[in-house]
C-alpha atoms as a PDB file:
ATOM      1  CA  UNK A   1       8.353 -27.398 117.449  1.00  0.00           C
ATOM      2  CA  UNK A   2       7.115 -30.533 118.641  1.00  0.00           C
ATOM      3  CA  UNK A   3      10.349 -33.709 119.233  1.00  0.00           C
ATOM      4  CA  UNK A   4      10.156 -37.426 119.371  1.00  0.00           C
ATOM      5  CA  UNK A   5      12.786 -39.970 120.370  1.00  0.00           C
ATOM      6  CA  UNK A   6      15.834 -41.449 118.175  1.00  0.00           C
ATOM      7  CA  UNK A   7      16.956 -43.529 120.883  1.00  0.00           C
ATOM      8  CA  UNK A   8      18.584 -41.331 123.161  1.00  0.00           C
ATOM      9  CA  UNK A   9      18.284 -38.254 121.517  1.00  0.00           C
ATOM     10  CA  UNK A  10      15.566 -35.934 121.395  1.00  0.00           C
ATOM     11  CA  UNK A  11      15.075 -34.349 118.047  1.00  0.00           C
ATOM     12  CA  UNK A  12      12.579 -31.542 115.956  1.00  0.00           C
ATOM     13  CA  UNK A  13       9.634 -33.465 114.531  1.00  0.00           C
ATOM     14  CA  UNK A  14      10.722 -31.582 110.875  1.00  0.00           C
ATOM     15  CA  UNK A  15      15.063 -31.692 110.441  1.00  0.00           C
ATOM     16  CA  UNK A  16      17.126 -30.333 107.588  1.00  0.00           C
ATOM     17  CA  UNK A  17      18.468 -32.967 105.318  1.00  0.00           C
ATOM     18  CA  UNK A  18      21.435 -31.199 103.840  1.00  0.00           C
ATOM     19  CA  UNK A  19      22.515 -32.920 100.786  1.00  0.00           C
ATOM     20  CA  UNK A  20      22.146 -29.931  98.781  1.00  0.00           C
ATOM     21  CA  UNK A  21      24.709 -27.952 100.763  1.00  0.00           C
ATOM     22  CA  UNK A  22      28.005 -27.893  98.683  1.00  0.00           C
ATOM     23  CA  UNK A  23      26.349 -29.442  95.499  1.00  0.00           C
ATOM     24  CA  UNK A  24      23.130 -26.964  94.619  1.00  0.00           C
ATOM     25  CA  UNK A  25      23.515 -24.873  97.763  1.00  0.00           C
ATOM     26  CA  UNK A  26      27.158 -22.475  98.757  1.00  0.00           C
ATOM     27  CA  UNK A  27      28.217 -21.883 101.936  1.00  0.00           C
ATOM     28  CA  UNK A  28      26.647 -18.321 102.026  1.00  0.00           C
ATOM     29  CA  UNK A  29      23.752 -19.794 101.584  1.00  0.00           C
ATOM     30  CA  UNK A  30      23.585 -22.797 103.874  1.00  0.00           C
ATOM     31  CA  UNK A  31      24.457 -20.276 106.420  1.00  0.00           C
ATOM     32  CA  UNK A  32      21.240 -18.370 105.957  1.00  0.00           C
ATOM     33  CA  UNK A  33      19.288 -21.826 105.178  1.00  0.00           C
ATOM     34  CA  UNK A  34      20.761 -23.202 108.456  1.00  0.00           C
ATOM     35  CA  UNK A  35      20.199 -19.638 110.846  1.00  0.00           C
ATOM     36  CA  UNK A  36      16.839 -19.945 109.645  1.00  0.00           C
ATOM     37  CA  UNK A  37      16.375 -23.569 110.384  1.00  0.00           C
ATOM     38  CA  UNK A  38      17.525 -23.115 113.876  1.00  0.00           C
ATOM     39  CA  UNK A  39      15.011 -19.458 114.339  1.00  0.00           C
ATOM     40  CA  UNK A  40      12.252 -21.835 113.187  1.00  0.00           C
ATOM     41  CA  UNK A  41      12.685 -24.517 116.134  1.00  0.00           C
ATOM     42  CA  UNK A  42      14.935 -27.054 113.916  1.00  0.00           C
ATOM     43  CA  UNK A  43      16.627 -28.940 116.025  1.00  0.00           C
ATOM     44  CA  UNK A  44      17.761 -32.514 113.952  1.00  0.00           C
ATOM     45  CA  UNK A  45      20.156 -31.717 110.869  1.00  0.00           C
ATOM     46  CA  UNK A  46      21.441 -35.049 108.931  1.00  0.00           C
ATOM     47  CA  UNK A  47      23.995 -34.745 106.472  1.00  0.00           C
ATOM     48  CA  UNK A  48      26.448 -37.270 104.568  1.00  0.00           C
ATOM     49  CA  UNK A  49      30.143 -37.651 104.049  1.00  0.00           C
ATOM     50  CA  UNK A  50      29.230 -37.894 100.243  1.00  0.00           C
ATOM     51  CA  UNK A  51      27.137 -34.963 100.193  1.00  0.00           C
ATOM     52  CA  UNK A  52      28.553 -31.965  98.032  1.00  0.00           C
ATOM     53  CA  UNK A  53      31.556 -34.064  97.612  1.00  0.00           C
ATOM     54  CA  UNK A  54      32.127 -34.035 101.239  1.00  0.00           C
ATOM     55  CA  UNK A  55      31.643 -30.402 101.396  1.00  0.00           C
ATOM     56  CA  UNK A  56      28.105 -30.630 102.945  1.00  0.00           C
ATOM     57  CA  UNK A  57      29.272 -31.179 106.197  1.00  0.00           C
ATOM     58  CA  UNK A  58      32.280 -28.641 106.512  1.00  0.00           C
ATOM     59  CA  UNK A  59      29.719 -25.881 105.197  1.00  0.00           C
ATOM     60  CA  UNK A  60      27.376 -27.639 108.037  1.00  0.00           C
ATOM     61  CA  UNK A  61      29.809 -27.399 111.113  1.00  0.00           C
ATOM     62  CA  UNK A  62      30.389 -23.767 110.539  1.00  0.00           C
ATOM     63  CA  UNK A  63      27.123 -22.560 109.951  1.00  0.00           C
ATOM     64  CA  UNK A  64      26.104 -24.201 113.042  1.00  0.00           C
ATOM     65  CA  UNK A  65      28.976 -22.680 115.095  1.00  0.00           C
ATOM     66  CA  UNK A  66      28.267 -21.900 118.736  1.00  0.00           C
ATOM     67  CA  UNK A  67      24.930 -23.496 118.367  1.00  0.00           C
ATOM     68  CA  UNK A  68      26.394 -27.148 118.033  1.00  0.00           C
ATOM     69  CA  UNK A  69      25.216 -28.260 121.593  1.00  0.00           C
ATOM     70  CA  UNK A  70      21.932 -26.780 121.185  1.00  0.00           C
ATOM     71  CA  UNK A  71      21.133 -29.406 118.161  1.00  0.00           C
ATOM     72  CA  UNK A  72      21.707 -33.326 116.697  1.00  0.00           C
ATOM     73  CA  UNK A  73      24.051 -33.954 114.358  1.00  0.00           C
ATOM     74  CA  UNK A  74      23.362 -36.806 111.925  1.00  0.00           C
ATOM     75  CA  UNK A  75      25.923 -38.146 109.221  1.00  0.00           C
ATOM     76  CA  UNK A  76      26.156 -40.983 106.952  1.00  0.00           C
ATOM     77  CA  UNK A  77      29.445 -42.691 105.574  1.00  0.00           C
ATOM     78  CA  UNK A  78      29.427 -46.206 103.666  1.00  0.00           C
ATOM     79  CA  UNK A  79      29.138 -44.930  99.279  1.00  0.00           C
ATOM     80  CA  UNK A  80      32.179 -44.082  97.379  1.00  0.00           C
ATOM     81  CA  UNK A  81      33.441 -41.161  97.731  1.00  0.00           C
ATOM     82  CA  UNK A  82      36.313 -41.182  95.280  1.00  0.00           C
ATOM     83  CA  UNK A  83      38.970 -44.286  94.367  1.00  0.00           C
ATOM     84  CA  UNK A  84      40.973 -43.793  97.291  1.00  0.00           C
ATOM     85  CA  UNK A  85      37.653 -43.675  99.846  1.00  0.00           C
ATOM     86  CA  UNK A  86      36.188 -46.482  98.418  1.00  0.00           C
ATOM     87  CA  UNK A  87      32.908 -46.965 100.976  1.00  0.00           C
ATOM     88  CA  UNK A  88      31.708 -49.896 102.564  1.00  0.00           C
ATOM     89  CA  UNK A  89      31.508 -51.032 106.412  1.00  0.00           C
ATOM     90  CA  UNK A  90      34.256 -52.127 107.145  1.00  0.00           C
ATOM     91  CA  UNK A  91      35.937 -51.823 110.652  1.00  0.00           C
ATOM     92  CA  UNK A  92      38.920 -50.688 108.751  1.00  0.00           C
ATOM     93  CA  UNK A  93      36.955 -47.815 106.749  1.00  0.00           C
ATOM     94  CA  UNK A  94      34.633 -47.147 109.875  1.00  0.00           C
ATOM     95  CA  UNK A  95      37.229 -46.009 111.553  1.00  0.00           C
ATOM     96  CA  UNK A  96      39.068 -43.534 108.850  1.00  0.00           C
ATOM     97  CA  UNK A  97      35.369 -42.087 108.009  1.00  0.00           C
ATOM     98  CA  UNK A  98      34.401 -41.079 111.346  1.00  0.00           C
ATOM     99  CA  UNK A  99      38.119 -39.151 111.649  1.00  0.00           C
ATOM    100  CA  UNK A 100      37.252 -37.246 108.270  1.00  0.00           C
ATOM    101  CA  UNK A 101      33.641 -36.202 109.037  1.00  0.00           C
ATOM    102  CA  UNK A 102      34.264 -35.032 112.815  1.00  0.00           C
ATOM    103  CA  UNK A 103      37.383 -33.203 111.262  1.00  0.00           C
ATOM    104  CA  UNK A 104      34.598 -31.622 108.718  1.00  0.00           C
ATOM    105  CA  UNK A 105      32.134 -31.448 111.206  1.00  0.00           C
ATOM    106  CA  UNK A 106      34.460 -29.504 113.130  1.00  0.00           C
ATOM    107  CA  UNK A 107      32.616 -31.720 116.614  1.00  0.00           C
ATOM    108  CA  UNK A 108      34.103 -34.107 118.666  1.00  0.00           C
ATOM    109  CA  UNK A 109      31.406 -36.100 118.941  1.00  0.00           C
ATOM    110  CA  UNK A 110      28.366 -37.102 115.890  1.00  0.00           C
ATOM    111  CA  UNK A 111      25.269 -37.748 117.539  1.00  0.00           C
ATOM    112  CA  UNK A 112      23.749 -40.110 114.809  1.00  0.00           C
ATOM    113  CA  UNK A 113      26.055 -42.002 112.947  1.00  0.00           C
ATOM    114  CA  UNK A 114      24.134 -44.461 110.079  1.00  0.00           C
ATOM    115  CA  UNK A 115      25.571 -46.971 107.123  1.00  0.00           C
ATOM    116  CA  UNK A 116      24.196 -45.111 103.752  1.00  0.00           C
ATOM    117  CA  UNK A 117      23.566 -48.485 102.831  1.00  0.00           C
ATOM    118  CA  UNK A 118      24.084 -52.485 103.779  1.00  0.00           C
ATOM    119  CA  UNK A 119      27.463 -53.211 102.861  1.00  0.00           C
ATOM    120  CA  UNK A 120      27.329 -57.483 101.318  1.00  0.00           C
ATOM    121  CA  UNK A 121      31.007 -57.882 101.614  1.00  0.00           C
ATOM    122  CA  UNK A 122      31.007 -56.929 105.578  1.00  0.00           C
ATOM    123  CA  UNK A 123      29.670 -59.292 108.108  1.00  0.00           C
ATOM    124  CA  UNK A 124      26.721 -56.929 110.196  1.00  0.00           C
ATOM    125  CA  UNK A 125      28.666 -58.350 113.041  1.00  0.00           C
ATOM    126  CA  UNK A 126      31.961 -56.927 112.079  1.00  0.00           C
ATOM    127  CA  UNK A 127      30.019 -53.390 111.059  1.00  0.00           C
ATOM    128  CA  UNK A 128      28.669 -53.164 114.600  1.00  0.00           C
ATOM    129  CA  UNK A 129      31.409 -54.362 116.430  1.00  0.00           C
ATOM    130  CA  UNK A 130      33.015 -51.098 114.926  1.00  0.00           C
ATOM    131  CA  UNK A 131      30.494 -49.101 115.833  1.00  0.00           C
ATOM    132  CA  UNK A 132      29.612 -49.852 119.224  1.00  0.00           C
ATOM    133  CA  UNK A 133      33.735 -49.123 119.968  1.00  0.00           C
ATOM    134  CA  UNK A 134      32.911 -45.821 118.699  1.00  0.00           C
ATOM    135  CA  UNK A 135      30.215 -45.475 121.037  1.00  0.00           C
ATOM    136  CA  UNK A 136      32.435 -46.513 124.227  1.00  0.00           C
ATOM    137  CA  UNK A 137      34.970 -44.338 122.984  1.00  0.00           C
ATOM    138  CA  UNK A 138      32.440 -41.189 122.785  1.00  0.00           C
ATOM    139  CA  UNK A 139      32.844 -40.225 118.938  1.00  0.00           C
ATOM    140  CA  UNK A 140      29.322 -41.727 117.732  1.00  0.00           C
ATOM    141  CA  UNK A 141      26.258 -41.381 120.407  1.00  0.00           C
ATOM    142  CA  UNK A 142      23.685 -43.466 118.893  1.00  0.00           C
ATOM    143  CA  UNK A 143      24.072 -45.820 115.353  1.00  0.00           C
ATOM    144  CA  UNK A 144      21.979 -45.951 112.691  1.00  0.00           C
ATOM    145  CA  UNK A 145      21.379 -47.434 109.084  1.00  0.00           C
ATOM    146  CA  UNK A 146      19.916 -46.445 105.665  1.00  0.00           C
ATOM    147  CA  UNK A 147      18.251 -48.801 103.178  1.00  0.00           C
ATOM    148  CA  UNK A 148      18.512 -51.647 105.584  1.00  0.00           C
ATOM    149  CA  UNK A 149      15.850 -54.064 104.502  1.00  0.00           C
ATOM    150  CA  UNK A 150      13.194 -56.039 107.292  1.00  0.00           C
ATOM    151  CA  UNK A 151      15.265 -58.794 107.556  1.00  0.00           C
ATOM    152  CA  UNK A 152      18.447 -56.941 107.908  1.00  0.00           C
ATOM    153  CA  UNK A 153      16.860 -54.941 110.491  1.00  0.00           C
ATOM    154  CA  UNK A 154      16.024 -58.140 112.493  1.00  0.00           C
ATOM    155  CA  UNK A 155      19.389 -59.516 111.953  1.00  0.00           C
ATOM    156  CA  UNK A 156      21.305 -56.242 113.448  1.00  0.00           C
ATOM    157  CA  UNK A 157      18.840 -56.241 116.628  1.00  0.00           C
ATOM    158  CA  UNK A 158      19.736 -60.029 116.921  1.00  0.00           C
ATOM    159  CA  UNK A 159      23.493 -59.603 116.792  1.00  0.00           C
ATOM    160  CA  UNK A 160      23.330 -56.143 119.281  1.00  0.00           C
ATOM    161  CA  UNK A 161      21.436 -57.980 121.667  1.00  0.00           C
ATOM    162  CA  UNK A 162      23.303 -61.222 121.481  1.00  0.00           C
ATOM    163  CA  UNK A 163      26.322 -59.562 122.077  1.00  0.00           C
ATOM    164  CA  UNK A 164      25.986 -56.690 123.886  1.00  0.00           C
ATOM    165  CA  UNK A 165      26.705 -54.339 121.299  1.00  0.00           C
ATOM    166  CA  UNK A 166      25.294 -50.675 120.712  1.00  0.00           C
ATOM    167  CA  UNK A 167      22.061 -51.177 118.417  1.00  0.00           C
ATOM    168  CA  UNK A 168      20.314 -49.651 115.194  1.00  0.00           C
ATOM    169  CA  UNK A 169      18.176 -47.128 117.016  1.00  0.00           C
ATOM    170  CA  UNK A 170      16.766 -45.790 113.635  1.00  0.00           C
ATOM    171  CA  UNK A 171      16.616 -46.514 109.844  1.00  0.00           C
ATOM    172  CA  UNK A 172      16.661 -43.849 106.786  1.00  0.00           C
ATOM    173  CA  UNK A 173      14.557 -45.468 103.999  1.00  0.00           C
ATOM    174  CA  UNK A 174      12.743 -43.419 101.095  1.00  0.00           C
ATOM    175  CA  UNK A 175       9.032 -43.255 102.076  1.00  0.00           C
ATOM    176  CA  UNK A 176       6.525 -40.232 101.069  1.00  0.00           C
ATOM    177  CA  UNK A 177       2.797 -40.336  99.717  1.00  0.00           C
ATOM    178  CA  UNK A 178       3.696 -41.352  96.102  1.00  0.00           C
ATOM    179  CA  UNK A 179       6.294 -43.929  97.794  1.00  0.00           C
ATOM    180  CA  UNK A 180       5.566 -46.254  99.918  1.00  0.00           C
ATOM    181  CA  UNK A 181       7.183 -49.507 100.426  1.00  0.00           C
ATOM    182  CA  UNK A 182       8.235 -48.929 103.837  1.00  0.00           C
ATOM    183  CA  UNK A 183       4.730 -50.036 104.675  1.00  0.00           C
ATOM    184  CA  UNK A 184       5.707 -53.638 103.726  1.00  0.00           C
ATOM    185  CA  UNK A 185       7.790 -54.755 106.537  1.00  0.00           C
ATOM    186  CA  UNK A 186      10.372 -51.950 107.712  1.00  0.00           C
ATOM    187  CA  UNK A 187       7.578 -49.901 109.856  1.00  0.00           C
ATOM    188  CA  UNK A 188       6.692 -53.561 110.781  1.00  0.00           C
ATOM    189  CA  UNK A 189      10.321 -53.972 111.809  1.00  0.00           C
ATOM    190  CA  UNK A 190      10.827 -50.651 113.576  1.00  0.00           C
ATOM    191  CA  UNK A 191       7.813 -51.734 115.438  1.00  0.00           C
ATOM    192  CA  UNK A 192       9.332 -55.022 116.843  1.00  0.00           C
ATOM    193  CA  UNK A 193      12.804 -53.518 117.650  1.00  0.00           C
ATOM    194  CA  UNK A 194      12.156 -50.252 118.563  1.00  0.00           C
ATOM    195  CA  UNK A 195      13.653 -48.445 115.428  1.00  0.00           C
ATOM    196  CA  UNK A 196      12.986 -45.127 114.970  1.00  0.00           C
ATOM    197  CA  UNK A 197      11.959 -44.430 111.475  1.00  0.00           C
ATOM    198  CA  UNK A 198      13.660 -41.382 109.151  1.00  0.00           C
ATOM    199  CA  UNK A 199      11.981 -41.145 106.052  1.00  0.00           C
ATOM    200  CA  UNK A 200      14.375 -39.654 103.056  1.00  0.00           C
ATOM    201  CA  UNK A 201      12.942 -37.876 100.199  1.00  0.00           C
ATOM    202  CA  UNK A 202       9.741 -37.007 102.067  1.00  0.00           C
ATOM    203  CA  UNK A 203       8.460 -34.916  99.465  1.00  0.00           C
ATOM    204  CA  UNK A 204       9.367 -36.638  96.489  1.00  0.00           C
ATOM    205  CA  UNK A 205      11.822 -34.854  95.191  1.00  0.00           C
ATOM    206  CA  UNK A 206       9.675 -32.258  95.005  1.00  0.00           C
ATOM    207  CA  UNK A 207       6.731 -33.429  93.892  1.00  0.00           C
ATOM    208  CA  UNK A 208       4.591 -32.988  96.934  1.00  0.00           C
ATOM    209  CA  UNK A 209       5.555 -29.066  97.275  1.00  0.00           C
ATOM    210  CA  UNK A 210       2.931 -27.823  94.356  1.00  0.00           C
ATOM    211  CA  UNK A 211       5.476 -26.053  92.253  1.00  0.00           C
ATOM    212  CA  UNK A 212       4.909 -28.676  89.562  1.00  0.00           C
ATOM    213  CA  UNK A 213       2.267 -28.601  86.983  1.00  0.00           C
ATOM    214  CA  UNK A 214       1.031 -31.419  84.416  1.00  0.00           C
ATOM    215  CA  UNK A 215       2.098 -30.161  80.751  1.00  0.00           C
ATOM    216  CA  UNK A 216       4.385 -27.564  82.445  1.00  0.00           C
ATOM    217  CA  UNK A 217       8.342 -27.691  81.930  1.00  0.00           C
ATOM    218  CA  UNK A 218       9.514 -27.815  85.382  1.00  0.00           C
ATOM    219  CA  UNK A 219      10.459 -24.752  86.787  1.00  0.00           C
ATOM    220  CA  UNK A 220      14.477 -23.743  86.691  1.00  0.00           C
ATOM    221  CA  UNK A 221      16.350 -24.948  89.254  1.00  0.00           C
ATOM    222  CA  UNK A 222      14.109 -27.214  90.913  1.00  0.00           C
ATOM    223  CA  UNK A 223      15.861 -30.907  91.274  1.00  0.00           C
ATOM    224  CA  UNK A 224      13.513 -32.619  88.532  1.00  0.00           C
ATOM    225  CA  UNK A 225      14.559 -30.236  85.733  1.00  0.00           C
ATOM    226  CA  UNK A 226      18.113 -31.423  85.505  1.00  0.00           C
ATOM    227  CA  UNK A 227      17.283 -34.684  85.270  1.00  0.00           C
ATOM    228  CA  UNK A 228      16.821 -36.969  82.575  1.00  0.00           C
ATOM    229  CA  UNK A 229      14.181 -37.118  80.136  1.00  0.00           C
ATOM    230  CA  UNK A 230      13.408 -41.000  81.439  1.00  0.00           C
ATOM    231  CA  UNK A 231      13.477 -39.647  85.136  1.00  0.00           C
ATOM    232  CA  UNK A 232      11.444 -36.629  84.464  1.00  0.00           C
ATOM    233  CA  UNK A 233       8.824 -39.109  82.424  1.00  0.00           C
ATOM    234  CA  UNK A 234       8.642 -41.376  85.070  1.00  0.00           C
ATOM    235  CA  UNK A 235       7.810 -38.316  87.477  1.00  0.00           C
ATOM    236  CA  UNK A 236       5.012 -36.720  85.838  1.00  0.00           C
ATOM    237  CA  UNK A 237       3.336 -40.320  84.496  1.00  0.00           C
ATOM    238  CA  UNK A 238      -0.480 -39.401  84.513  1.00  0.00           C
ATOM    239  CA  UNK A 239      -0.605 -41.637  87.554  1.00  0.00           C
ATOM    240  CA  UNK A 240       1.449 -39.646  89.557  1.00  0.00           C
ATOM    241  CA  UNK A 241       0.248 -36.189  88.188  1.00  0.00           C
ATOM    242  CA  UNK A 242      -3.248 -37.479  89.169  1.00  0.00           C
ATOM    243  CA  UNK A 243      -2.445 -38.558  92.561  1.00  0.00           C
ATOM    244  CA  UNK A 244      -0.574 -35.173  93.310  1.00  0.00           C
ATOM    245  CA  UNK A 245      -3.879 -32.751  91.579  1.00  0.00           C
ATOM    246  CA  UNK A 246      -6.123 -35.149  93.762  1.00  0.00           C
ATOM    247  CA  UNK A 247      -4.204 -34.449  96.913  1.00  0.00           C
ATOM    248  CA  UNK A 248      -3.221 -30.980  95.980  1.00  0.00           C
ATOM    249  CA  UNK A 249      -7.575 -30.084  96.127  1.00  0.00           C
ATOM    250  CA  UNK A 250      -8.228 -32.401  99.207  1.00  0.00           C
ATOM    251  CA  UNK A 251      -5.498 -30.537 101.284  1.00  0.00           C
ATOM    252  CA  UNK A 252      -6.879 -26.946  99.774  1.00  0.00           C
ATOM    253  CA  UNK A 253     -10.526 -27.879 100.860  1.00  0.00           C
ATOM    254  CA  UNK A 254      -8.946 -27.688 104.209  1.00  0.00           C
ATOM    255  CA  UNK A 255      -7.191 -24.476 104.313  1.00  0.00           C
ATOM    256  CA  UNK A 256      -3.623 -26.345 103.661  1.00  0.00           C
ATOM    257  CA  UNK A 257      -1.522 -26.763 101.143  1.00  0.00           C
ATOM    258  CA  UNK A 258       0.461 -29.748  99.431  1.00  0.00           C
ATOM    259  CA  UNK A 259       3.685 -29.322 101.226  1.00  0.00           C
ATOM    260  CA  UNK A 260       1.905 -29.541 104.435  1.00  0.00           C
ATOM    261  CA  UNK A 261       0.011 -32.472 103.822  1.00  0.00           C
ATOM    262  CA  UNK A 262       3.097 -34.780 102.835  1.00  0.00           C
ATOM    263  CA  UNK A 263       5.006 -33.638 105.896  1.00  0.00           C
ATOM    264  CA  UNK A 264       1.810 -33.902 108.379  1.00  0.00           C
ATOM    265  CA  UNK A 265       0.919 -36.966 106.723  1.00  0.00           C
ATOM    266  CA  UNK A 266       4.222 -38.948 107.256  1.00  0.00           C
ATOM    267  CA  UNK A 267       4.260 -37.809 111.309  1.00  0.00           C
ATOM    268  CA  UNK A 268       0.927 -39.247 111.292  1.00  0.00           C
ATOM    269  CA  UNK A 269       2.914 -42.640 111.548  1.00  0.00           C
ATOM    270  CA  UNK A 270       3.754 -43.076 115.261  1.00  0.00           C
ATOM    271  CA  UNK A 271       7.389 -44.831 113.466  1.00  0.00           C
ATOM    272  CA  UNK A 272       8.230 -41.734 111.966  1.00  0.00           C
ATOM    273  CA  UNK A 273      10.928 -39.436 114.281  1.00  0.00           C
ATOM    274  CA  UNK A 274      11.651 -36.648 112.023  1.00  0.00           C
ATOM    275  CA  UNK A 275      10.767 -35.414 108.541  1.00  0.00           C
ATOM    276  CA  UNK A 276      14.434 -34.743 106.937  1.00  0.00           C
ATOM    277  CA  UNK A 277      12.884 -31.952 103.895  1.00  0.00           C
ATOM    278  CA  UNK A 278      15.864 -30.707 101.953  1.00  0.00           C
ATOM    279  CA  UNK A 279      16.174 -27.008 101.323  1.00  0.00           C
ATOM    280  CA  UNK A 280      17.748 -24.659  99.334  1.00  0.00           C
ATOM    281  CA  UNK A 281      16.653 -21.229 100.249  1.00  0.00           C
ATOM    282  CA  UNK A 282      15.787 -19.739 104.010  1.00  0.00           C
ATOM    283  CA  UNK A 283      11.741 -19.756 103.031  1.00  0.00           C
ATOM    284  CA  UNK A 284      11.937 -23.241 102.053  1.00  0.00           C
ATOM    285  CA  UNK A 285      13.092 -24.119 105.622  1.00  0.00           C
ATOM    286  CA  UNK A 286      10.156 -22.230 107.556  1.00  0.00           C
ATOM    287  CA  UNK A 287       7.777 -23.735 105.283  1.00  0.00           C
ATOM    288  CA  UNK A 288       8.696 -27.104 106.239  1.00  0.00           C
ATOM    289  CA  UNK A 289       9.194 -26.114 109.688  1.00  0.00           C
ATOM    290  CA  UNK A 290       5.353 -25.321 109.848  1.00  0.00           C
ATOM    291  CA  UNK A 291       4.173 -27.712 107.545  1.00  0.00           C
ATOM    292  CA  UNK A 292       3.946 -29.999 111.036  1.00  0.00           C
ATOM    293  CA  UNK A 293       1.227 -28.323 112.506  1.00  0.00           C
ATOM    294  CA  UNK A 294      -1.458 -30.385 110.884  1.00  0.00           C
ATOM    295  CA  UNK A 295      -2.386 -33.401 112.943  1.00  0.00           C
ATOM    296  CA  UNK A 296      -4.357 -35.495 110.514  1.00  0.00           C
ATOM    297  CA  UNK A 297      -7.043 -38.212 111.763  1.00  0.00           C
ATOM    298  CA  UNK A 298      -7.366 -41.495 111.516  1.00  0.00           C
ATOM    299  CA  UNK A 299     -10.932 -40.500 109.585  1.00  0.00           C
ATOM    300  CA  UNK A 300      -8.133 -38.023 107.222  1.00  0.00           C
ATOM    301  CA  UNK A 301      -5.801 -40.696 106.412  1.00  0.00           C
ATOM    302  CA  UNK A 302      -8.653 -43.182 105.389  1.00  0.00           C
ATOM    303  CA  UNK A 303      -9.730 -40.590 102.675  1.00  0.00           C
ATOM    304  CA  UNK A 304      -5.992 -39.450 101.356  1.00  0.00           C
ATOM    305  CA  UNK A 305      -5.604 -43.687 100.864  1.00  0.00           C
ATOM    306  CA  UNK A 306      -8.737 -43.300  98.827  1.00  0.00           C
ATOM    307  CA  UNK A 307      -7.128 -40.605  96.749  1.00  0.00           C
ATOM    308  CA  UNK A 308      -3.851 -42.054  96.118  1.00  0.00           C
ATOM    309  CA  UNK A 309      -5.969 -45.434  94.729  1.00  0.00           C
ATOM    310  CA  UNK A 310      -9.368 -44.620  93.518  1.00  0.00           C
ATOM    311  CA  UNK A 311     -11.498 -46.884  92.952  1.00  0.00           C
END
């Protein structure tokens, strides 16, 4: 498994987002999707304080046992998590969410520590502040964020530098072939302050694995079948079912399938660190493990832009 850089860490060009684990996913289970993430050279495993009502990462920490050194820890903390953990980024809630998802994490350390999302009632300066004491005080290695807009990226490299503080060194947006605004101005802004880029969602929600058919129901169990009639409408418009058939034939033409091309396709951008696929069963978790293989061309990515807008 080939690694890139989030700041200071080194992590697996394909991770393990785990927000099924508690939710969709037991612990029996995340054990054997986890032993077979770490067999299959995943190194980078992000999780969420929120995830599986907070049960993702306890199930996390002790699947990962003995092998804790060996990989990077990511978590998330910022959304409600119930009336008396109301979110936000707050110095004041930084610092009891940290204690709760080490304690779950069963670590003394988290090696990626992100804001799910900008908090408008918190000065950024306040919010970093916070986190660069955790930093100094070795319970957060390197800080991140999550659907931090270009500006607000700008503004939180500003204030780090300005003051010395410990800086975004990556941002978690949603970006994937059917999806993507990150193109207009957050790969910009990664760019200019060297931001690592995480894209969530990377297939979709599924979309981009090929196990969904125009005029089929969608299969039981999959994420899009237990959601709403609007949701599930707005999934398999005609645009989107066209883009995804289109794709689906140009990546078979080549000996590849679907789920390959969305993961090779996103590592293709020189912002992009890691690939975060959810899983829910061991299988799933090779398959994006190899789907990085393909190194697409510049001459490849020219015609899959011709695909997803024909002319």
């Amino acid at each position: 498994m080939r690694t890139r850089r989030i700041g200071s860490l080194d992590v697996s060009v394909v991770g393990l987002g785990c927000n099924n684990f508690g939710g969709r996913v037991d612990e029996a289970a995340t054990k054997s999707v986890v032993n077979t993430a770490l067999d299959a050279g995943i190194t980078c495993f992000d999780t969420a304080d929120i995830y599986g009502s907070t049960l993702s990462e306890e199930y996390l920490g002790r699947a990962l046992g003995a092998c804790r050194d060996d990989v990077v820890v990511a978590t998330k903390f910022g959304l409600p998590i119930d009336n008396d953990r109301p979110g936000g980024a707050s110095p004041g809630y930084i610092a009891r969410a940290v204690e709760d998802s080490l304690r779950r994490l069963g670590t003394d350390r988290i090696d990626l520590y992100q804001v799910h999302l900008p908090d408008q009632a918190t000065p950024l300066e306040e919010t970093l502040s916070a986190l660069d004491a955790l930093v100094r005080a070795g319970k957060v290695r390197e800080i991140g964020c999550s659907n931090f807009s270009p500006e607000l990226l700008d503004d939180a490299a500003r204030i780090s530098a300005d003051q010395q503080l410990a800086r975004f060194v990556s941002v978690q947006n949603e970006y994937s072939l059917l999806r993507r605004l990150p193109e207009r101005g957050v790969l910009q802004a990664c760019d200019r302050n060297g931001i690592a880029f995480i894209p969530y969602f990377p297939l979709a929600s599924g979309l981009l694995t090929g196990k969904y058919r125009r005029g089929e129901q969608p299969p039981q169990g999959t994420r899009l079948a237990s959601v709403s009639a609007e949701r599930q409408n707005e999934a398999f418009s005609d645009k989107n079912m066209g883009r995804i058939e289109r794709l689906d034939a140009w990546a078979r033409d080549r000996g590849h399938t679907l789920l390959e091309l969305a993961v090779s396709w996103l590592l293709a951008h020189d912002e992009v660190a890691t690939v975060i696929a959810g899983a829910t069963k061991p299988e799933q978790a090779m398959q994006n493990a190899l789907a990085a293989d393909w190194e697409l061309s510049a001459s490849d990515l020219g015609e899959i832009d011709a695909l997803l807008n024909p002319t």
